[in-house]
N, C-alpha and C. Protein backbone atom coordinates (compact mmCIF):
# COMPACT_ATOMS: atom_id res chain seq x y z
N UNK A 1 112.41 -38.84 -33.57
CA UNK A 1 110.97 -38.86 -33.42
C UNK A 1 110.30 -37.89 -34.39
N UNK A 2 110.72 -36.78 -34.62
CA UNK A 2 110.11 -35.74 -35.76
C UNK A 2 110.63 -36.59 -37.26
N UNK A 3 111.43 -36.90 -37.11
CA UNK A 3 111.26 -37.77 -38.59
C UNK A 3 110.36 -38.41 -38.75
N UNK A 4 110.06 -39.37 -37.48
CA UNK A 4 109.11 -40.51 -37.79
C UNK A 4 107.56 -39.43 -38.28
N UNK A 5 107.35 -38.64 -37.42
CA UNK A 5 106.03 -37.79 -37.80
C UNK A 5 106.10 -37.14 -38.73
N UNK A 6 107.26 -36.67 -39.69
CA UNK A 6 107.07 -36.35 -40.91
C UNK A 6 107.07 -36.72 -41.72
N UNK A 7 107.45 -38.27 -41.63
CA UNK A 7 107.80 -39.68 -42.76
C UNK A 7 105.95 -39.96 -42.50
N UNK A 8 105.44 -40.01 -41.25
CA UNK A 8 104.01 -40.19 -41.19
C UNK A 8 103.21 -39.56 -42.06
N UNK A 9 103.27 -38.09 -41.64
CA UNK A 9 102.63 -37.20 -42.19
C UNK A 9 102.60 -37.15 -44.05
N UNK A 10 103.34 -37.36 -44.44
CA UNK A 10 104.06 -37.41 -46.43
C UNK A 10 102.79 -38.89 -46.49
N UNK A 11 103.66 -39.84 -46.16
CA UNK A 11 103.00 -40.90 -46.48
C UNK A 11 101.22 -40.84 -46.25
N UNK A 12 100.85 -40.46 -45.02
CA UNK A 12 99.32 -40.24 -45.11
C UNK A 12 98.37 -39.23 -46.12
N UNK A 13 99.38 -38.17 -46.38
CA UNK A 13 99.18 -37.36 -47.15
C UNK A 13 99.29 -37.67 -48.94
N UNK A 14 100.38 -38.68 -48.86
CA UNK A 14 100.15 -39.07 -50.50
C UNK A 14 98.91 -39.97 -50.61
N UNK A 15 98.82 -41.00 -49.74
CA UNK A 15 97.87 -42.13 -50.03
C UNK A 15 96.42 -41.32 -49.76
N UNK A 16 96.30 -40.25 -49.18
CA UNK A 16 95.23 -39.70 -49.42
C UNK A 16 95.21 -39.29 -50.74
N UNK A 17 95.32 -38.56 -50.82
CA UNK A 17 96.06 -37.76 -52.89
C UNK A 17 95.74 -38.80 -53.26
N UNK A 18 96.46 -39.94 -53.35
CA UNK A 18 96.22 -40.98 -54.62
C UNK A 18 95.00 -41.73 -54.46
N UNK A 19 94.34 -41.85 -53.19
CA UNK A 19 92.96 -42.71 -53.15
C UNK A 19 92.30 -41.79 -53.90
N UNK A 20 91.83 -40.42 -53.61
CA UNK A 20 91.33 -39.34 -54.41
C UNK A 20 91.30 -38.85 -55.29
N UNK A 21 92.44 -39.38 -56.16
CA UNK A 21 92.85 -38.60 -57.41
C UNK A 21 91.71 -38.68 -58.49
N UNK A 22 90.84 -39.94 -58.56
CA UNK A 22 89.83 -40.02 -59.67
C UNK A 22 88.51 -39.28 -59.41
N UNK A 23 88.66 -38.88 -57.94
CA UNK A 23 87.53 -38.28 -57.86
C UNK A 23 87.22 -36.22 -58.06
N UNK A 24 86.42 -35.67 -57.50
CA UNK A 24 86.11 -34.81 -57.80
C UNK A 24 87.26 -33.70 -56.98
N UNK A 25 87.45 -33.83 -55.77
CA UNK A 25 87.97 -33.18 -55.06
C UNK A 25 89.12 -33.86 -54.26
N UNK A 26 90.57 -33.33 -54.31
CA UNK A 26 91.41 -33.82 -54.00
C UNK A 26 91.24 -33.70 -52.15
N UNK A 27 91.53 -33.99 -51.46
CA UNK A 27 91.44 -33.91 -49.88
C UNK A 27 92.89 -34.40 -48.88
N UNK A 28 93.05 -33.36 -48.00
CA UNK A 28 94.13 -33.42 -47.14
C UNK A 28 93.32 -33.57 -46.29
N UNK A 29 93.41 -34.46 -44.88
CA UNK A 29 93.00 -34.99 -43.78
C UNK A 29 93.64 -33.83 -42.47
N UNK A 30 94.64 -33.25 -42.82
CA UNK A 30 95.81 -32.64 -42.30
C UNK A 30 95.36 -30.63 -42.58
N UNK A 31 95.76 -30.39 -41.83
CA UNK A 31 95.81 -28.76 -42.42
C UNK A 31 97.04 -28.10 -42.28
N UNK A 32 97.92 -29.02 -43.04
CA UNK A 32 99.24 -29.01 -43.16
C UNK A 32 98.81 -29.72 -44.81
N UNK A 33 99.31 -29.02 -45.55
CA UNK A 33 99.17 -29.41 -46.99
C UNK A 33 100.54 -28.93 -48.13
N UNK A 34 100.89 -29.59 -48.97
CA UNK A 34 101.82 -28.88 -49.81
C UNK A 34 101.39 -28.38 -51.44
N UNK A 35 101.74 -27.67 -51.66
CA UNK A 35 101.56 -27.31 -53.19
C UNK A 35 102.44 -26.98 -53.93
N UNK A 36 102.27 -27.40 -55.63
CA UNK A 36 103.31 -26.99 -56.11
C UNK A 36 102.84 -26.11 -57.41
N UNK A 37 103.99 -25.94 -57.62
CA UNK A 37 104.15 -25.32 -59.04
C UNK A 37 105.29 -25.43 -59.65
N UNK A 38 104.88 -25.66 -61.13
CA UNK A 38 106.00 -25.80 -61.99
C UNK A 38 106.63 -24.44 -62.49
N UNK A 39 107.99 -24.32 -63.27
CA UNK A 39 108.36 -23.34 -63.14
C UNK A 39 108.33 -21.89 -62.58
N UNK A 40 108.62 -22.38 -61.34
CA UNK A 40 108.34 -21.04 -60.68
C UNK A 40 109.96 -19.88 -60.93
N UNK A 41 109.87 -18.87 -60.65
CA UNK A 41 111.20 -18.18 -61.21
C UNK A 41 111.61 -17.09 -59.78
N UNK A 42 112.70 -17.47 -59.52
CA UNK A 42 113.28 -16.52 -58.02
C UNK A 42 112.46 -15.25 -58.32
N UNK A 43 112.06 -14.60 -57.09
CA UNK A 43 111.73 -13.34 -57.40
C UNK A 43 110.11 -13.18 -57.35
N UNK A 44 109.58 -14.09 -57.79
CA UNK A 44 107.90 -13.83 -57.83
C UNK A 44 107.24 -14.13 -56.82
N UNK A 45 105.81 -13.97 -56.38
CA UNK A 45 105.15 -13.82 -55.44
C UNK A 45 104.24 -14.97 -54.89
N UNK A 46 104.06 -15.15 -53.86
CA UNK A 46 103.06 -16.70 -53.85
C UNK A 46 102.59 -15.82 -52.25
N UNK A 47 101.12 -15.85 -52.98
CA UNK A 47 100.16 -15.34 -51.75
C UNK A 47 98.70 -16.44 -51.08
N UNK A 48 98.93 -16.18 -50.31
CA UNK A 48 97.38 -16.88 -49.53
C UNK A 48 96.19 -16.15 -49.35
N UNK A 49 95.39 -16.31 -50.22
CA UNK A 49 94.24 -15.19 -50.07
C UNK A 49 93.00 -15.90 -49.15
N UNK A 50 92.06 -15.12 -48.76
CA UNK A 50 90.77 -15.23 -48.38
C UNK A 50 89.95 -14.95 -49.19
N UNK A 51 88.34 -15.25 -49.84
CA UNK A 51 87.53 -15.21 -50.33
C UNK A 51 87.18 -13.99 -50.72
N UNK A 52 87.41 -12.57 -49.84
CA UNK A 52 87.46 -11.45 -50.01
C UNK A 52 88.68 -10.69 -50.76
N UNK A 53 89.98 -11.73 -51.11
CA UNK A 53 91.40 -11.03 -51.61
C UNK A 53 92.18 -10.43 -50.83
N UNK A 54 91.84 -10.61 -49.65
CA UNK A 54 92.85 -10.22 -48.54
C UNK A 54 93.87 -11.06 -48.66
N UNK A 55 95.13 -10.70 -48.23
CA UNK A 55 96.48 -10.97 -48.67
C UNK A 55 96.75 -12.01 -47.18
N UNK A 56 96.65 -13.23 -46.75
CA UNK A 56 96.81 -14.04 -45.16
C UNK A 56 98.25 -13.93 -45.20
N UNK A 57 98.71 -14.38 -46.38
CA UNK A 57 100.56 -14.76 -46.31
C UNK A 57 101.06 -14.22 -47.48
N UNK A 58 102.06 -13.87 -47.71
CA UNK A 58 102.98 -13.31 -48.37
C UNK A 58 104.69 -13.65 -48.51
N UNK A 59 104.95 -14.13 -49.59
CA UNK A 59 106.36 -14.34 -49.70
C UNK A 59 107.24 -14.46 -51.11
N UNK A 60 108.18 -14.33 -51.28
CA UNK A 60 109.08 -14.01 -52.37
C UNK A 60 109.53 -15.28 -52.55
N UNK A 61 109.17 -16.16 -54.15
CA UNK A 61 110.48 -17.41 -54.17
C UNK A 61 111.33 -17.14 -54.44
N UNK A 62 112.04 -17.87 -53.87
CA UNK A 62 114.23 -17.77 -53.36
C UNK A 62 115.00 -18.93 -54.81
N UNK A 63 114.27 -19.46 -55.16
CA UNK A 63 115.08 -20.26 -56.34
C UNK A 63 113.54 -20.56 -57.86
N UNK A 64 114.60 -21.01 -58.92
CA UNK A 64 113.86 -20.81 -60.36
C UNK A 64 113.98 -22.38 -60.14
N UNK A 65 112.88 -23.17 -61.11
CA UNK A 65 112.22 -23.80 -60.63
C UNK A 65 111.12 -24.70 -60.53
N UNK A 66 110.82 -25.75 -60.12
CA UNK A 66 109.19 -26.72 -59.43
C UNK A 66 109.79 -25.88 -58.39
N UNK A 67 108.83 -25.81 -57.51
CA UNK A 67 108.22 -24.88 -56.05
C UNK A 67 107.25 -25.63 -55.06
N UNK A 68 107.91 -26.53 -54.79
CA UNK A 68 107.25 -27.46 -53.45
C UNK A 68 106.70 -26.73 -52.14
N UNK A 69 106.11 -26.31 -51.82
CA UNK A 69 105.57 -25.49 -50.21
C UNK A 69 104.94 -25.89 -49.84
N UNK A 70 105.12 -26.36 -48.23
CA UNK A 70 104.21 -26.78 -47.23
C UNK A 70 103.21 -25.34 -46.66
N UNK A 71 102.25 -25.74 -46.32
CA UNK A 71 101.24 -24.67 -46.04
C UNK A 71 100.56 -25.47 -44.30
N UNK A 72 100.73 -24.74 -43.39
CA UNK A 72 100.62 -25.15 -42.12
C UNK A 72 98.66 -24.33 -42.18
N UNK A 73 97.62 -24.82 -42.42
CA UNK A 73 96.69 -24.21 -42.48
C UNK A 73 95.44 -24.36 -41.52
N UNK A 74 96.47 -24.59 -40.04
CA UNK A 74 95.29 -24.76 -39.39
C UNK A 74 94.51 -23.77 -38.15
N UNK A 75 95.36 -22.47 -38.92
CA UNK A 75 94.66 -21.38 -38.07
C UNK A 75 93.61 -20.70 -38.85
N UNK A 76 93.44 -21.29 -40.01
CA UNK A 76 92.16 -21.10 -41.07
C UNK A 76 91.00 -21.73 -40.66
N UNK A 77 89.55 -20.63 -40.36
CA UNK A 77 88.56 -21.35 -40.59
C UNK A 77 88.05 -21.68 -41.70
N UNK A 78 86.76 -22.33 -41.32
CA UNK A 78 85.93 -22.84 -42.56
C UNK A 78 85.67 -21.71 -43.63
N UNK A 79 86.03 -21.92 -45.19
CA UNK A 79 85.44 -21.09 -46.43
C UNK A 79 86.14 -21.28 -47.25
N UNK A 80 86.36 -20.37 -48.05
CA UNK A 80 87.20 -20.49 -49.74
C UNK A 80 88.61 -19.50 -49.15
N UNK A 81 89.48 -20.10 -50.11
CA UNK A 81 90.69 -19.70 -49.82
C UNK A 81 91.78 -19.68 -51.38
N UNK A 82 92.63 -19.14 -51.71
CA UNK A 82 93.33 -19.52 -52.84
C UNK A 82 94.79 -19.16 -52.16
N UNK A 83 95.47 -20.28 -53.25
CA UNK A 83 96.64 -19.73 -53.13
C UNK A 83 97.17 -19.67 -54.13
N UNK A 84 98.15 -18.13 -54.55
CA UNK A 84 98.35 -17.60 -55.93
C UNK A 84 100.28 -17.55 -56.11
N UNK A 85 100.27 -17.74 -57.11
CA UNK A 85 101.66 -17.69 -57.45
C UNK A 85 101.81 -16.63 -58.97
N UNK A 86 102.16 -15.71 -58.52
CA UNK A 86 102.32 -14.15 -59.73
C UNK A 86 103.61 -13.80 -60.23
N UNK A 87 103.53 -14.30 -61.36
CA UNK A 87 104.39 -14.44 -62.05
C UNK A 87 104.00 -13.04 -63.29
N UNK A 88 105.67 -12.82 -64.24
CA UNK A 88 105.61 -11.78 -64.60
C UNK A 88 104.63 -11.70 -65.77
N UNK A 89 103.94 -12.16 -66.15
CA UNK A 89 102.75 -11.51 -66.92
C UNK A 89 100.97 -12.61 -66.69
N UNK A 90 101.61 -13.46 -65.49
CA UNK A 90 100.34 -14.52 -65.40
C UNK A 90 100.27 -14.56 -64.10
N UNK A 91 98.88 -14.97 -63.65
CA UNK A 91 98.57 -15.25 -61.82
C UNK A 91 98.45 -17.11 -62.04
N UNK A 92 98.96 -17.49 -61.52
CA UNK A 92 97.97 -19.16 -61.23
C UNK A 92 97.58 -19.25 -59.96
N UNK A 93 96.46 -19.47 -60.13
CA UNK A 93 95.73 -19.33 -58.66
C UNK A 93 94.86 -20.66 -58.28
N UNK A 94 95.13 -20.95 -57.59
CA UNK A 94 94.65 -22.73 -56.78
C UNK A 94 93.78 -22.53 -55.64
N UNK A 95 92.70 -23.03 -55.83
CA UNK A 95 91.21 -22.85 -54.95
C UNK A 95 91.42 -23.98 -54.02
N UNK A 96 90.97 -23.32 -52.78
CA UNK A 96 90.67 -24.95 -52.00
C UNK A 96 89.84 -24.29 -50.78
N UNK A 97 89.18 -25.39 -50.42
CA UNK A 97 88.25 -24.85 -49.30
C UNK A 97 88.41 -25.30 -47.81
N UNK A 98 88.37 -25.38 -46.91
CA UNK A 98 88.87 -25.52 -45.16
C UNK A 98 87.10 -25.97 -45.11
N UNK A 99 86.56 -27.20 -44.84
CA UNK A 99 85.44 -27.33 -44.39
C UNK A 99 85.72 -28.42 -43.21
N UNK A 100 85.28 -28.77 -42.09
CA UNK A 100 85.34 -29.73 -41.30
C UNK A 100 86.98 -30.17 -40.75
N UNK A 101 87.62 -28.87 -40.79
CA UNK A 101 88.99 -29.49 -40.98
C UNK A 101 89.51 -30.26 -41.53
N UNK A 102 89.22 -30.36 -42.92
CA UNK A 102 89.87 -30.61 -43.99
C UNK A 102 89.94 -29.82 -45.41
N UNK A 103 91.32 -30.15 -45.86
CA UNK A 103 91.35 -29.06 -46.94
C UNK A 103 91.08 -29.61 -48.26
N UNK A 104 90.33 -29.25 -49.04
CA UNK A 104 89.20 -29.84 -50.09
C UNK A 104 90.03 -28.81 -51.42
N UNK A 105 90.91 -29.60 -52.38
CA UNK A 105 91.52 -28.99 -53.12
C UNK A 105 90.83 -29.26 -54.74
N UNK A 106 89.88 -28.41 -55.17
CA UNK A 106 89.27 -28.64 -56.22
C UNK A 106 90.13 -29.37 -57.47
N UNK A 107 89.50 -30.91 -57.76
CA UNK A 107 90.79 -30.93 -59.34
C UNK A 107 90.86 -29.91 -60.72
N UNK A 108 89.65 -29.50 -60.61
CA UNK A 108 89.86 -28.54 -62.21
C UNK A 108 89.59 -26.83 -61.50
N UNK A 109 90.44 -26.95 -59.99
CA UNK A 109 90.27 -25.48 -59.12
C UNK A 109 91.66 -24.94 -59.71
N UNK A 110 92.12 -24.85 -60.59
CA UNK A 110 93.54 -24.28 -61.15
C UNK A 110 93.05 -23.57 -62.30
N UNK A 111 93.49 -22.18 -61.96
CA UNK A 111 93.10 -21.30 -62.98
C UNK A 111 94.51 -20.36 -63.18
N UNK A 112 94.06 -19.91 -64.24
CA UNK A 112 95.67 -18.62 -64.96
C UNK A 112 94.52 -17.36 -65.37
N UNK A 113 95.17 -16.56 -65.01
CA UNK A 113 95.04 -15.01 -65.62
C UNK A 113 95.91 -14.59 -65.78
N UNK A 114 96.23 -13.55 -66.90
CA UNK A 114 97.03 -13.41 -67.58
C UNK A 114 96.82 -11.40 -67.08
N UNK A 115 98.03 -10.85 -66.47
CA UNK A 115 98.29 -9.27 -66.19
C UNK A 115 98.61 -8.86 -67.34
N UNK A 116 98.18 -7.36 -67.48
CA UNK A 116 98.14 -6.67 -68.82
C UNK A 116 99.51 -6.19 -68.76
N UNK A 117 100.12 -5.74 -70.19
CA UNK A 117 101.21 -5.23 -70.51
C UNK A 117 101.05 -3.92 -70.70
N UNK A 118 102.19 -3.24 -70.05
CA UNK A 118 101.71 -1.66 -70.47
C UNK A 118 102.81 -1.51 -70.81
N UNK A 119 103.54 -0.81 -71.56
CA UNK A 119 104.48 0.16 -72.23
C UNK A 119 104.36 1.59 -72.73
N UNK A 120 105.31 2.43 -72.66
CA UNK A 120 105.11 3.76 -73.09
C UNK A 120 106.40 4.00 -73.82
N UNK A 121 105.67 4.65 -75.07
CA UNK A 121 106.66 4.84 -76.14
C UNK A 121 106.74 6.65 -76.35
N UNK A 122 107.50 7.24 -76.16
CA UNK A 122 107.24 8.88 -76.34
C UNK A 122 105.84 8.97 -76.12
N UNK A 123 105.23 9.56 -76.54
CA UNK A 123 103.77 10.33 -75.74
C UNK A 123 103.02 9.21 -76.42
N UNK A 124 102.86 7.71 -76.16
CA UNK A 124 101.72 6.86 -76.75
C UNK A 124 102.18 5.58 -75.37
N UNK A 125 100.63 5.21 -75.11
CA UNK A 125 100.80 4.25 -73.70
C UNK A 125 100.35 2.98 -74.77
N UNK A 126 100.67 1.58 -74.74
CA UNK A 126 100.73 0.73 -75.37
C UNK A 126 99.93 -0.24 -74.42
N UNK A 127 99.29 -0.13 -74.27
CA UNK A 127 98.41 -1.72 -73.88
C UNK A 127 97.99 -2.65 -74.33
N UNK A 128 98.26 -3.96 -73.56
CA UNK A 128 97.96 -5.08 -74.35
C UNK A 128 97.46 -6.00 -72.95
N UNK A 129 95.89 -6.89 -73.09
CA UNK A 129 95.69 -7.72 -72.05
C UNK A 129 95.34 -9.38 -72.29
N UNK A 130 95.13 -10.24 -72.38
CA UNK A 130 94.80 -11.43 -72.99
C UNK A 130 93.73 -11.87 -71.57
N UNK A 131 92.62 -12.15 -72.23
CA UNK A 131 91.31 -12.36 -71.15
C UNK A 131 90.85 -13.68 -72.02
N UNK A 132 91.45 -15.02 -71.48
CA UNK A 132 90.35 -16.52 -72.65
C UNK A 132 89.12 -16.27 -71.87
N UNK A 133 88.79 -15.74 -70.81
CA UNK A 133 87.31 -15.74 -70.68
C UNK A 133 86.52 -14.49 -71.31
N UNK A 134 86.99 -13.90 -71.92
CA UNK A 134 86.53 -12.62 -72.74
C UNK A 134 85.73 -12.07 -71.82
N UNK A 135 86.37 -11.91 -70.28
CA UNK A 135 85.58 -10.85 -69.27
C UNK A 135 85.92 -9.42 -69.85
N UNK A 136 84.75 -8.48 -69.27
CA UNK A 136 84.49 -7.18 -68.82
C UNK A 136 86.53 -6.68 -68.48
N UNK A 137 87.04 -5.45 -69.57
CA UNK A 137 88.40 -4.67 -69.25
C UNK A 137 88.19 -3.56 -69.50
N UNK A 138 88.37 -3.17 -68.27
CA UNK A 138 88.02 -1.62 -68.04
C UNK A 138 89.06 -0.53 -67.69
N UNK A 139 89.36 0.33 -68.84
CA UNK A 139 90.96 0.75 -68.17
C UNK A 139 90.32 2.22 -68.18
N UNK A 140 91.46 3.13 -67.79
CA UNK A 140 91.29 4.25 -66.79
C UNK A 140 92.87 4.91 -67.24
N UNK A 141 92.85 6.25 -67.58
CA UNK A 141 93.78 6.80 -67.48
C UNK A 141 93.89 8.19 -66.87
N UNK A 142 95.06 8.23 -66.27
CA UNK A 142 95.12 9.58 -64.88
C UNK A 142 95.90 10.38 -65.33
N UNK A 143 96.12 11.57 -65.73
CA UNK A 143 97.36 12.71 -65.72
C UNK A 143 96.93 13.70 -64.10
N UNK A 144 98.14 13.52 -63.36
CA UNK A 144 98.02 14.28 -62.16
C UNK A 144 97.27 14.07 -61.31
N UNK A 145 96.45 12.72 -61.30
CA UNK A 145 95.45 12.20 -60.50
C UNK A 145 94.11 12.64 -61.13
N UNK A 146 93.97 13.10 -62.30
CA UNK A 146 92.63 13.51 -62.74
C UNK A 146 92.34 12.38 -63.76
N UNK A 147 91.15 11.98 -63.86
CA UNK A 147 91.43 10.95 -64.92
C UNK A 147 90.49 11.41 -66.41
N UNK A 148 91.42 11.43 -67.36
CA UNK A 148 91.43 12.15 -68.39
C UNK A 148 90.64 11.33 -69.70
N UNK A 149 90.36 9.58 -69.55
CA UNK A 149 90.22 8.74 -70.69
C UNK A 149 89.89 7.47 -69.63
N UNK A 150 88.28 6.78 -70.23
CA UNK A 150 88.12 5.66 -69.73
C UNK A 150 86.95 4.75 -70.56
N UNK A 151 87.39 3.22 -70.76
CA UNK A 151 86.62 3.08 -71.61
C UNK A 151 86.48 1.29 -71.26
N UNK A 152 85.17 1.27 -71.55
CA UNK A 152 84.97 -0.72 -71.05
C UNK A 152 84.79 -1.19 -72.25
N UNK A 153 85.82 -2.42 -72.38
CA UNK A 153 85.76 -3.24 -73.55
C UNK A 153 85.56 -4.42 -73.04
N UNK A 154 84.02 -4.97 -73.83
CA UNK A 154 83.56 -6.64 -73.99
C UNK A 154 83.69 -7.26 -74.95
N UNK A 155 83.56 -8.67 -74.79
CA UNK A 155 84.04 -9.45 -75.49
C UNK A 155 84.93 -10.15 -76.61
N UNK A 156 85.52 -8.96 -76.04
CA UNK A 156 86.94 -9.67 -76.81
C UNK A 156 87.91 -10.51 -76.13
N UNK A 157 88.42 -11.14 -76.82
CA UNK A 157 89.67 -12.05 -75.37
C UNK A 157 90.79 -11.56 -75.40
N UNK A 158 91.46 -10.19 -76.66
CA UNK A 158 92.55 -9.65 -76.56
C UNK A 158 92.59 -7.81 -76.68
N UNK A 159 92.82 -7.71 -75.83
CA UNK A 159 93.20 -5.90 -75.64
C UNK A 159 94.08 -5.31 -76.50
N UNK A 160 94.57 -4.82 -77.35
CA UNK A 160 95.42 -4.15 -77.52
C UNK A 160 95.21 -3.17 -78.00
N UNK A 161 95.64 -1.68 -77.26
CA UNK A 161 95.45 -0.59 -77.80
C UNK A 161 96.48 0.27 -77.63
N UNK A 162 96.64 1.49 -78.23
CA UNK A 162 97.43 2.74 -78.36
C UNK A 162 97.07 3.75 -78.22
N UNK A 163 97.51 4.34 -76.81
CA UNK A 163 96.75 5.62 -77.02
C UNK A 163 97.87 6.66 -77.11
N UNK A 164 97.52 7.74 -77.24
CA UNK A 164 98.21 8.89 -77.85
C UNK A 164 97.69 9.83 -76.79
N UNK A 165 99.10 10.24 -75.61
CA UNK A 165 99.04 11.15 -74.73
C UNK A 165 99.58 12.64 -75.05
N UNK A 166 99.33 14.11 -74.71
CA UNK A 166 99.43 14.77 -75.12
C UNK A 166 100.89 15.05 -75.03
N UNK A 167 101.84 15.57 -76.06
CA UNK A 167 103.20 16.21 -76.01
C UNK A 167 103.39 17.01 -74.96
N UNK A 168 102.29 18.15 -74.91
CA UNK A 168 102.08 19.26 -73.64
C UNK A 168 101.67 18.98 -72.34
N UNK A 169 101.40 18.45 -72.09
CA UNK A 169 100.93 17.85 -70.81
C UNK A 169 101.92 16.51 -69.87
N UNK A 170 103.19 17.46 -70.00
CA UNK A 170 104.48 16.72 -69.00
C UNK A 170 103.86 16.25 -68.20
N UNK A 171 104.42 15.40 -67.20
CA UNK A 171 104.05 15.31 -65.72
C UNK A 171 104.18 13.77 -64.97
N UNK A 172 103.50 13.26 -64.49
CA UNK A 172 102.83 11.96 -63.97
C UNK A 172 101.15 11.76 -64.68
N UNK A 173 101.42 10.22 -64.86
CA UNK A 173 100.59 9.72 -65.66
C UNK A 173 100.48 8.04 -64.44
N UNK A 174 99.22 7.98 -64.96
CA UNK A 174 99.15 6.17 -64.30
C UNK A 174 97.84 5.82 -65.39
N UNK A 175 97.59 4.47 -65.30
CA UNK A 175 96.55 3.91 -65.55
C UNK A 175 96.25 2.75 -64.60
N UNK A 176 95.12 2.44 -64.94
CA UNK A 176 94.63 1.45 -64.19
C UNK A 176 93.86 0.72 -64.91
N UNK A 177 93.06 -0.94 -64.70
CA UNK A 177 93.31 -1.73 -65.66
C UNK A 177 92.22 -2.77 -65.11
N UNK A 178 91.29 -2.97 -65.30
CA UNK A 178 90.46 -3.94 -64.08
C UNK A 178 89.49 -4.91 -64.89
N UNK A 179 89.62 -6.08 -64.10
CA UNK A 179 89.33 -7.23 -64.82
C UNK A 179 89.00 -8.35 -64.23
N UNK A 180 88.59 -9.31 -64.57
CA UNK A 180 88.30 -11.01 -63.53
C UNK A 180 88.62 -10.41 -62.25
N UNK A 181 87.86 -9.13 -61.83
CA UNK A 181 87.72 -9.30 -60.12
C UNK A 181 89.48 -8.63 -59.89
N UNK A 182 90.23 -8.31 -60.79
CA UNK A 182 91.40 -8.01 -60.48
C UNK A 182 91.67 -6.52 -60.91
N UNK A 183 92.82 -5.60 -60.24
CA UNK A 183 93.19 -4.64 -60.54
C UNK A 183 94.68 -4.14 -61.07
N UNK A 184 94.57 -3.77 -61.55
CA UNK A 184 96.36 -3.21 -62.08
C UNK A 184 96.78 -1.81 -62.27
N UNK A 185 97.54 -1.36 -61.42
CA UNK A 185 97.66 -0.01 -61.95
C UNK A 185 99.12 -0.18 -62.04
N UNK A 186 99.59 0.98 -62.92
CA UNK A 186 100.71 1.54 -63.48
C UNK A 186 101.30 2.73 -63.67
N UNK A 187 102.49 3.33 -63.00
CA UNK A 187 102.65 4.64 -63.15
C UNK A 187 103.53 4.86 -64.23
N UNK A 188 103.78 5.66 -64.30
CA UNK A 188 104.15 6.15 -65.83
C UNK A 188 105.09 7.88 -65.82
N UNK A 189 105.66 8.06 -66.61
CA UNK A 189 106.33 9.61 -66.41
C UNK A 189 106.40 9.93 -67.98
N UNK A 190 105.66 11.44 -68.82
CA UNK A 190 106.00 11.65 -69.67
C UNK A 190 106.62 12.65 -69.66
């Protein structure tokens, strides 16, 4: 009998998908939905956010990869929701909205951001960020929790800079890195 309701459930769920596909917004009838992603790689992160970036679900993928996941979403009310898959230097993040008990999966709601690279080479921190929307990057640097260097760069779509930390000034170091609504920090030891 649970076969039959999950052989139900697939099948109602594709022929929805495919009646929809030409239109604007893909739609699950169900708040039970699956998503995928292509190459996903053991080890990385796939989160369920709320509109605010609160973290709903959290989990580690177990194999490298397409990444099929069912999403049981019917203790979600009505609003915006994403679900993100963070990978080592990119987010892909998939919008969909819970209205009327149904889940309303935008077709061009698939977006990538791209996490900055930091490296440290003897006393020089190496940053590098790639922004195609040439948003607002605002980085921040800390020795000992004091923050020593900070500077906002627009419109460019690529970051890369070098900075030159002092020889004398051992210790703990971090930066931080903020961008499309996102944050990054990084600790560091010179």
């Amino acid at each position: 009998m649970k076969t039959i309701k999950k052989m139900t459930l697939i099948v109602l769920m594709l022929v929805t998908t495919l009646s929809y596909a030409g239109k604007r917004k893909i739609r699950s009838f169900s708040k039970v939905t699956m998503v995928e992603f292509v190459n996903a790689k053991k080890g990385q992160e796939l989160l369920v956010k709320d509109k605010y970036g609160s973290v709903l679900h959290s989990e580690t993928v177990k194999d490298n990869g397409k990444l099929s996941k069912w999403f049981d979403l019917n203790e979600l009310e009505n609003g915006n929701y994403s679900i993100e898959l963070e990978k080592d230097f990119e987010i892909i993040v998939k919008s969909f909205e819970i209205k009327n008990n149904e889940v309303l999966f935008l077709k061009n709601g698939e977006t990538k951001s791209f996490k900055p690279v930091i490296k440290t080479k003897n006393n020089k921190l190496l940053v590098s960020q790639l922004s195609l929307e040439s948003n607002p990057i605002h980085v921040e640097i800390y020795y000992e929790d004091s923050l020593i260097y900070t500077e906002t760069l627009q419109g460019e779509k690529t970051l890369n800079r070098i900075y030159s930390l002092s020889k004398a000034e051992r210790g703990d170091y971090h930066t931080v890195i903020k961008t499309n609504n996102r944050t990054f920090v990084k600790y560091f030891e010179l």
